[in-house]
Protein backbone atom coordinates (compact mmCIF):
# COMPACT_ATOMS: atom_id res chain seq x y z
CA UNK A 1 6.19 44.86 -69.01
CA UNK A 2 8.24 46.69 -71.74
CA UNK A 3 11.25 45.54 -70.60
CA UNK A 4 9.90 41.70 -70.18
CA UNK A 5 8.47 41.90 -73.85
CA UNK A 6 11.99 43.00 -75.26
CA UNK A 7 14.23 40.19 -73.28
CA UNK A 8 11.63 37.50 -73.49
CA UNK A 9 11.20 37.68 -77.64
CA UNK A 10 15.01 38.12 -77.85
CA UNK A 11 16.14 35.63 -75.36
CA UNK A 12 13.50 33.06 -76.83
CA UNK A 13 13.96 33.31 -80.64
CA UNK A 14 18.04 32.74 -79.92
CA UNK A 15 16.71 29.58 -78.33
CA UNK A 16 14.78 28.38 -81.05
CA UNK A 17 17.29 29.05 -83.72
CA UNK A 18 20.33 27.52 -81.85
CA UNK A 19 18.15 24.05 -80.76
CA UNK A 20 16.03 23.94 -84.64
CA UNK A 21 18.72 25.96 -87.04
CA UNK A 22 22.23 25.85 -85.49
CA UNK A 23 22.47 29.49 -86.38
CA UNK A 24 22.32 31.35 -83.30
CA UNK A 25 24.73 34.54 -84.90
CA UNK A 26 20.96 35.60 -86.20
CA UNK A 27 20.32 38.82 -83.88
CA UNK A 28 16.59 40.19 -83.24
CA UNK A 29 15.99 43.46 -82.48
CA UNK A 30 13.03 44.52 -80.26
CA UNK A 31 12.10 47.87 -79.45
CA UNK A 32 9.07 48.43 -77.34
CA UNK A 33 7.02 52.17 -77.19
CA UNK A 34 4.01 53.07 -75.26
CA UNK A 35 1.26 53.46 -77.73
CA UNK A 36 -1.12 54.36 -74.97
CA UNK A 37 -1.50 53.65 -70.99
CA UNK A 38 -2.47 50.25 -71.53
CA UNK A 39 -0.88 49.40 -74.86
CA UNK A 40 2.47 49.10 -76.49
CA UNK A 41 3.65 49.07 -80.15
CA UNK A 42 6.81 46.76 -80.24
CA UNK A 43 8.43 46.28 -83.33
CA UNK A 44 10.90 43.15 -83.93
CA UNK A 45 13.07 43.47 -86.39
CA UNK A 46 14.92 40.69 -87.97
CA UNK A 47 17.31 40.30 -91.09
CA UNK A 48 14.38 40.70 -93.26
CA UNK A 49 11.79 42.58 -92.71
CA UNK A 50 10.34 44.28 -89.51
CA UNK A 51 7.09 42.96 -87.72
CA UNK A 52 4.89 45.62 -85.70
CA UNK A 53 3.51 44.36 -83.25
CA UNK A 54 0.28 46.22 -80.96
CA UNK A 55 0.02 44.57 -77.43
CA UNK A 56 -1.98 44.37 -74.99
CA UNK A 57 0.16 43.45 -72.18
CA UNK A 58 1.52 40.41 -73.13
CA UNK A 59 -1.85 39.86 -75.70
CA UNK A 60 -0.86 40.01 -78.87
CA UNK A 61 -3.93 42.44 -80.58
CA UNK A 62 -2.42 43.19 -84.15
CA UNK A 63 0.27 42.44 -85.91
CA UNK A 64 2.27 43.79 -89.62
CA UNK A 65 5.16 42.97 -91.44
CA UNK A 66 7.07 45.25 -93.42
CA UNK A 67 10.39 44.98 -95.36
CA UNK A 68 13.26 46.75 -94.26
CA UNK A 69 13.45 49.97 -96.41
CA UNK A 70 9.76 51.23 -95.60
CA UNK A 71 8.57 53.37 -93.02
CA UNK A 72 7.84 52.15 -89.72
CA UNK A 73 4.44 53.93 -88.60
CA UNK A 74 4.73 56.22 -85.19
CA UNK A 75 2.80 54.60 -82.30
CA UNK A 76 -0.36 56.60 -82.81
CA UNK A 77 -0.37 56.70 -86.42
CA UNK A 78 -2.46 54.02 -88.67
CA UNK A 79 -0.60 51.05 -90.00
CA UNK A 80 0.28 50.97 -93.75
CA UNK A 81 0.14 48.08 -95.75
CA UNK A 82 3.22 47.09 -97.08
CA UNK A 83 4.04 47.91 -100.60
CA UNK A 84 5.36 44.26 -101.26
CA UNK A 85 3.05 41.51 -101.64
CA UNK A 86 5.82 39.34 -100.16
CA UNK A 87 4.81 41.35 -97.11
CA UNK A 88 1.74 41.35 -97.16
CA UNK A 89 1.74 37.53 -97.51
CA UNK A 90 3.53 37.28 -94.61
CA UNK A 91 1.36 39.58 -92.65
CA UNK A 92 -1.67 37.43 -93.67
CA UNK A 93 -0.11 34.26 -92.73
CA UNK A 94 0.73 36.08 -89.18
CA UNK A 95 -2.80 37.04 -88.26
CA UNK A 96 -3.76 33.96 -89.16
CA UNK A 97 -1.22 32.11 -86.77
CA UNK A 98 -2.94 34.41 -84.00
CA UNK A 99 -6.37 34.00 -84.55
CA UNK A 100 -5.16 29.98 -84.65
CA UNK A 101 -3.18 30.28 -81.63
CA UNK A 102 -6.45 32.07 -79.93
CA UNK A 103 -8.97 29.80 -80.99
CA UNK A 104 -7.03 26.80 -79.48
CA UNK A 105 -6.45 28.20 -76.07
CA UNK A 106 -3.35 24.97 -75.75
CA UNK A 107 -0.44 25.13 -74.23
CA UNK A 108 1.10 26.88 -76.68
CA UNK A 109 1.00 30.96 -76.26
CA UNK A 110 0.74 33.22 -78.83
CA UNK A 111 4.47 34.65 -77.54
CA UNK A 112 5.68 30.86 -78.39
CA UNK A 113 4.16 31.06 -82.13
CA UNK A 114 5.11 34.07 -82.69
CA UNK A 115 8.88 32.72 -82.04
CA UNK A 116 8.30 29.65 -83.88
CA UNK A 117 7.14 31.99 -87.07
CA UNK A 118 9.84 34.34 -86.89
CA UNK A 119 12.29 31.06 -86.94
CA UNK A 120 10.66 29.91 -89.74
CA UNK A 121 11.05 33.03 -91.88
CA UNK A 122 14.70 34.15 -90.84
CA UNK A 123 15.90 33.17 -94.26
CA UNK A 124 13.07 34.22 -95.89
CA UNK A 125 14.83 34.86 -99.28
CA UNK A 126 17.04 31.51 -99.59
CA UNK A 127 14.32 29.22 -97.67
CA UNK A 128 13.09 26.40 -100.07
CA UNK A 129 9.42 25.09 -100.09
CA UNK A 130 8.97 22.18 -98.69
CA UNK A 131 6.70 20.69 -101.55
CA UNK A 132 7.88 22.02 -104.88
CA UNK A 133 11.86 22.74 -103.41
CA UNK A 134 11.66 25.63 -105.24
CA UNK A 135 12.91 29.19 -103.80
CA UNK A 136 10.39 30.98 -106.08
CA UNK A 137 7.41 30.54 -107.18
CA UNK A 138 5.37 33.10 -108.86
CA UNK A 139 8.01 35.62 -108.19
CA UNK A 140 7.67 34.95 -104.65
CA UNK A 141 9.33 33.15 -101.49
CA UNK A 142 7.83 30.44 -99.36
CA UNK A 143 5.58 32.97 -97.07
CA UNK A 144 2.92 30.12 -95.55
CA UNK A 145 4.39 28.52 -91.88
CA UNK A 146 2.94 25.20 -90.80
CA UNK A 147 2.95 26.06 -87.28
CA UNK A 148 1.47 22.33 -86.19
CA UNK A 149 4.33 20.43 -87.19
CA UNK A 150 7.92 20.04 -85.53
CA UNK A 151 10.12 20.89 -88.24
CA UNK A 152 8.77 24.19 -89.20
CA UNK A 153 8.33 23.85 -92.79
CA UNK A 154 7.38 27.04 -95.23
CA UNK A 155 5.54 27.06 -98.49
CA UNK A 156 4.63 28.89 -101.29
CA UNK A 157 1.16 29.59 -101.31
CA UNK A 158 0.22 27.48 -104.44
CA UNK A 159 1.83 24.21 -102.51
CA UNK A 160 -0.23 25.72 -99.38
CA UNK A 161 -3.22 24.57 -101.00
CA UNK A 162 -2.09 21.09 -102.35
CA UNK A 163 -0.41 19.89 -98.71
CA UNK A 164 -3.62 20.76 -97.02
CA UNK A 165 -5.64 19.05 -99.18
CA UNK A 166 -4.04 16.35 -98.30
């Protein structure tokens, strides 16, 4: 399973980025530790910041993202919060895209979205919004994915609110 985890994320977001980004020189790094008998802590790292994943097999139970330069938590120690609100951003836009990708039980598996997010974010710090075009706002990157549309756009989280309004 550990082993299918690691080649499946790595072998799948290289897909995604060379068919959607024409960058496929963008490398993720998966490492995959027994957290428990039944559970693994995998973290993905990509040229930005590092997302923890806790699994459940393939079920994706909890997920954090944390920039580059902080500590990565040991397998049975609590997760921190990041110390960047770009961070946590991201980590609340994450959980959301799994309770999403839960709820609607499609086609789609939370492995795919996953994917599709880490895509969307692997220029997190040169990435425009796709409403305002702006790079910041408030200090902050684009760090909301729109997951239900084809071209993967981001947004700050100001814009968020205004595109689904409407």
């Amino acid at each position: 399973m550990r082993n299918f985890l690691e080649r499946e994320l790595s072998r799948s977001y290289r897909t995604q980025c060379e068919r959607h980004h024409r960058d496929s020189d963008r490398q993720l790094s998966v490492s995959v530790e027994p957290a428990s008998p039944c559970t693994n802590l995998a973290v993905v790292t990509t040229d930005c910041f590092h997302v923890l994943l806790f699994t459940r097999g393939l079920v994706i139970e909890m997920a954090q993202v944390l920039g580059l330069g902080e500590p990565l938590p040991r397998p049975n120690q609590a997760w921190p919060s990041s110390h960047f609100r770009c961070f946590r951003q991201l980590t609340a836009g994450l959980l959301q895209l799994l309770v999403a990708g839960r709820q609607s039980g499609g086609g789609t598996s939370l492995l795919q979205l996953l994917i599709k997010w880490l895509c969307a974010f692997r220029n997190l710090f040169m990435q425009r919004c796709a409403r305002c075009d702006r790079i910041l706002r408030d200090q902050l990157p684009p760090t909301w994915f729109d997951f239900r549309k084809d071209d993967r756009p981001v947004y700050h989280l100001a814009c968020k609110s205004a595109v689904c309004a409407a």
